[in-house]
PDB file of N, CA and C in Angstrom:
ATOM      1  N   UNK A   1      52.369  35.448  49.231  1.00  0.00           N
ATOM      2  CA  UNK A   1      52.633  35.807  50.633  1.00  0.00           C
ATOM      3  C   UNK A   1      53.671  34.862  51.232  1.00  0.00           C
ATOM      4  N   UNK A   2      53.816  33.515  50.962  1.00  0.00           N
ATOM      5  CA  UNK A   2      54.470  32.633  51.448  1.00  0.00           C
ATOM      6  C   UNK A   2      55.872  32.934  50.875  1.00  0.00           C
ATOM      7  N   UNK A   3      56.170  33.562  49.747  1.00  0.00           N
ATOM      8  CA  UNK A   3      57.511  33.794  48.899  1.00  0.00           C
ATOM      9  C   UNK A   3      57.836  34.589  50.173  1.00  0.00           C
ATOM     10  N   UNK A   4      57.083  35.541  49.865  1.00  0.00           N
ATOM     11  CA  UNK A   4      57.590  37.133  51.096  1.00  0.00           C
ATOM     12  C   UNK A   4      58.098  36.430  52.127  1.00  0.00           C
ATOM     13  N   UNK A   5      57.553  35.747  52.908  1.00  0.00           N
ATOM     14  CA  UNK A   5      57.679  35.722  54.269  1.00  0.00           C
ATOM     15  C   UNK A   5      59.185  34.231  53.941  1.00  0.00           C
ATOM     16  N   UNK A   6      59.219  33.484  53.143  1.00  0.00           N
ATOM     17  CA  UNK A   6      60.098  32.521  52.873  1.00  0.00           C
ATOM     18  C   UNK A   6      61.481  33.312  53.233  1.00  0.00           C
ATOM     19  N   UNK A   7      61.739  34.464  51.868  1.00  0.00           N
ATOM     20  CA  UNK A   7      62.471  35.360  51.661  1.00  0.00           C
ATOM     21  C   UNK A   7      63.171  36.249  52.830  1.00  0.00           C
ATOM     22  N   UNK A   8      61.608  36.340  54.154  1.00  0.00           N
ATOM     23  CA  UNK A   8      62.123  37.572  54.838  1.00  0.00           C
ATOM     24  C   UNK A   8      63.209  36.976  55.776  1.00  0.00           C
ATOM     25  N   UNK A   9      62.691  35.207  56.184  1.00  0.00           N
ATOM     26  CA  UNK A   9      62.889  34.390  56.948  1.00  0.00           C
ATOM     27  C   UNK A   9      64.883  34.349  56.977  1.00  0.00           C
ATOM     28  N   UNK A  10      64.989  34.312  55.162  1.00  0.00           N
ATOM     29  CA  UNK A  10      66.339  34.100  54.757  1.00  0.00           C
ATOM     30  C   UNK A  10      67.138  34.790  54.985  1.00  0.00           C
ATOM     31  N   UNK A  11      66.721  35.992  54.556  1.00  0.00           N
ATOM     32  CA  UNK A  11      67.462  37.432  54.930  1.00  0.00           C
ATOM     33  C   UNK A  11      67.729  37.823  56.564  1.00  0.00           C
ATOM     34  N   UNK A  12      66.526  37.211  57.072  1.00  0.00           N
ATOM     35  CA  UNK A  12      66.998  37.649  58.737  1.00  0.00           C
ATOM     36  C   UNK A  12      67.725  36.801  59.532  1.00  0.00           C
ATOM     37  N   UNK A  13      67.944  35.219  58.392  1.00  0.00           N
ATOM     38  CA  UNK A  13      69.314  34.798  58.880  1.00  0.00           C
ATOM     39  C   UNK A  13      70.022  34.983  58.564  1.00  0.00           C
ATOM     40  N   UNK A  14      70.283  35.134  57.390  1.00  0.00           N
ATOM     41  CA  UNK A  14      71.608  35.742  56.882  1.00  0.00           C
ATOM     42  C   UNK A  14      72.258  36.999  57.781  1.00  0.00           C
ATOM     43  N   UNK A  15      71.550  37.950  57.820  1.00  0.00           N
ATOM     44  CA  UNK A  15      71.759  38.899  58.724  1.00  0.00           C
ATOM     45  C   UNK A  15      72.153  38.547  59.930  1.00  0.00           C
ATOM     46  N   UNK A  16      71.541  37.775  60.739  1.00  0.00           N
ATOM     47  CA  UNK A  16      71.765  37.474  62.007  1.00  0.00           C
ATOM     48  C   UNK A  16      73.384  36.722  62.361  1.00  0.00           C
ATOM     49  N   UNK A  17      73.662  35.650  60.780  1.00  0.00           N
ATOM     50  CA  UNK A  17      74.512  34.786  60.809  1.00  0.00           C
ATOM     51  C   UNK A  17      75.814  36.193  60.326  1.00  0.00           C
ATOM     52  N   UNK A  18      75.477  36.973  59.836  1.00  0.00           N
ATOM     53  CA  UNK A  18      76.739  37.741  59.160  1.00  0.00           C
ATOM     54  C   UNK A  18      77.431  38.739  60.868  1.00  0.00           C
ATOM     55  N   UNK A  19      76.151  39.290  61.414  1.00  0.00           N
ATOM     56  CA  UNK A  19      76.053  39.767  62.962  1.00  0.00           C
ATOM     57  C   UNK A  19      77.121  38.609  63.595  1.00  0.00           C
ATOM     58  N   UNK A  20      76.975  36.954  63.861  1.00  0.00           N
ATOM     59  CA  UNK A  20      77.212  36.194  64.570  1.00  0.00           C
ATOM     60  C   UNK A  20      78.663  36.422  64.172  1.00  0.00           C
ATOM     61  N   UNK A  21      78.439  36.727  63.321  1.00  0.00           N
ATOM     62  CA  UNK A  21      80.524  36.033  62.105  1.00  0.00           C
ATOM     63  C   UNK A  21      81.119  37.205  63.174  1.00  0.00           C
ATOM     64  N   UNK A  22      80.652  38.330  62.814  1.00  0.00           N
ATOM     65  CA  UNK A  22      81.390  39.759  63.135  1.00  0.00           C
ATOM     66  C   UNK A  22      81.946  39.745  64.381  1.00  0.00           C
ATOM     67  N   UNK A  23      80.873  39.484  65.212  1.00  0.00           N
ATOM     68  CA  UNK A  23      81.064  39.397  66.577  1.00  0.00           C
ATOM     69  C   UNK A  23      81.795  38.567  67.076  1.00  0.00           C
ATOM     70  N   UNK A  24      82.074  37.430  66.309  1.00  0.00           N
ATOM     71  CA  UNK A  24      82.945  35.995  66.806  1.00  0.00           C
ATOM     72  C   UNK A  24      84.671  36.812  66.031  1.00  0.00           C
ATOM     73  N   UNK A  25      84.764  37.421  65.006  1.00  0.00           N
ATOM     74  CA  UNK A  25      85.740  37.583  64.298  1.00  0.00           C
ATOM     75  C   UNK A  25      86.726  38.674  65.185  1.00  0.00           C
ATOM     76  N   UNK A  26      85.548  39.587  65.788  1.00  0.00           N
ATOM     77  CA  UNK A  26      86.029  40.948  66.222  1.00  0.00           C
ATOM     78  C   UNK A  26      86.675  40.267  68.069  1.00  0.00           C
ATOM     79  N   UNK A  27      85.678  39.640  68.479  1.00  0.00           N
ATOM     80  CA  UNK A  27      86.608  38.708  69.493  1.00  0.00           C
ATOM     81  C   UNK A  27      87.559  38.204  69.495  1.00  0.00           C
ATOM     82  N   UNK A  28      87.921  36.745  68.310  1.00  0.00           N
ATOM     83  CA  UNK A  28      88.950  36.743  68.031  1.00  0.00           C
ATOM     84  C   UNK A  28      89.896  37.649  67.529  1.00  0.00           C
ATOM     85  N   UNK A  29      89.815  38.465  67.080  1.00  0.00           N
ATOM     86  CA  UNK A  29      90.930  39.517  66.752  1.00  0.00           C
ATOM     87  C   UNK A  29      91.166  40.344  68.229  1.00  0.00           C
ATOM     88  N   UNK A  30      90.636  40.579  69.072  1.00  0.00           N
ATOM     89  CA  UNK A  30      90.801  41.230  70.987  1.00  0.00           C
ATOM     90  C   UNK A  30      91.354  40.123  71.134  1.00  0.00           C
ATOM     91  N   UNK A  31      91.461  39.127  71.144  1.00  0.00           N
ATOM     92  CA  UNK A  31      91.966  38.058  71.367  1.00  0.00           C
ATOM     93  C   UNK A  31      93.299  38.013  71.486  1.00  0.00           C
ATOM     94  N   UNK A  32      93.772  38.267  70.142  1.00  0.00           N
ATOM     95  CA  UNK A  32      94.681  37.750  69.525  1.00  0.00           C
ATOM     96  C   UNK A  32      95.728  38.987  69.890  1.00  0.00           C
ATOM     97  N   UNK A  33      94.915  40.162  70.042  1.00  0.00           N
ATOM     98  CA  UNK A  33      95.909  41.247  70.854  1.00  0.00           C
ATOM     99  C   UNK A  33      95.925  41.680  71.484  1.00  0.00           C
ATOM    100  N   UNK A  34      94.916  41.428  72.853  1.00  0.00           N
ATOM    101  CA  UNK A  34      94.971  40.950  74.609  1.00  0.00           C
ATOM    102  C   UNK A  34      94.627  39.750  74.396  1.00  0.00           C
ATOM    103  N   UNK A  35      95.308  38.933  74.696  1.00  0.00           N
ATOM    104  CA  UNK A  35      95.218  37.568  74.905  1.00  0.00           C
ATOM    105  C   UNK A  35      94.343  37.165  76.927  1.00  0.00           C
ATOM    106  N   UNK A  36      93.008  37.063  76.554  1.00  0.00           N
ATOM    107  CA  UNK A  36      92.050  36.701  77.692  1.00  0.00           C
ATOM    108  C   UNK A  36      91.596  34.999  77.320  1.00  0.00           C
ATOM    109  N   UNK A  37      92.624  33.766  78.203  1.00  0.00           N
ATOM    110  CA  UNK A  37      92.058  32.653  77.632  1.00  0.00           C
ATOM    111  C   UNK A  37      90.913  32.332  78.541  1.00  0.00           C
ATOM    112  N   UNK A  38      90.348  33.008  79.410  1.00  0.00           N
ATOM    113  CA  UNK A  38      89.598  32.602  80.429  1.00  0.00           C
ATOM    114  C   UNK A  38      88.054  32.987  79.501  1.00  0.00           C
ATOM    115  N   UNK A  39      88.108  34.310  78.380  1.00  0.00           N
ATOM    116  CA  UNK A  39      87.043  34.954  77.775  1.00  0.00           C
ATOM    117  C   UNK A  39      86.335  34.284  76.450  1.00  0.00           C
ATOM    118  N   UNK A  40      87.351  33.106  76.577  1.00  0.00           N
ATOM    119  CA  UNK A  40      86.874  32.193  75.315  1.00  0.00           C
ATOM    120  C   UNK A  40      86.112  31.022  76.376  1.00  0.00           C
ATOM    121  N   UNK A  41      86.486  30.989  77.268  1.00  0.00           N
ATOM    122  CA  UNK A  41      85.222  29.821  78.008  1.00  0.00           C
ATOM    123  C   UNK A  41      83.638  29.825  77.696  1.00  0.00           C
TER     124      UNK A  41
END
């Protein structure tokens, strides 16, 4: 039970951290072609 839940722990960061990337990447790229320096504060 402790594997499972070790495992699920990993995966739902991973997930969360791959979510975080996307969202930071897809900003910077709006970014980079509307330039908003006030939206990076």
């Amino acid at each position: 039970a402790y594997g499972a839940q070790a495992g699920f722990s990993v995966s739902l960061a991973a997930g969360l951290g791959m979510l975080l990337f996307a969202v930071l990447g897809y900003r910077l790229l709006q970014n980079s072609t509307h330039p908003h320096p006030a939206s990076l504060a």
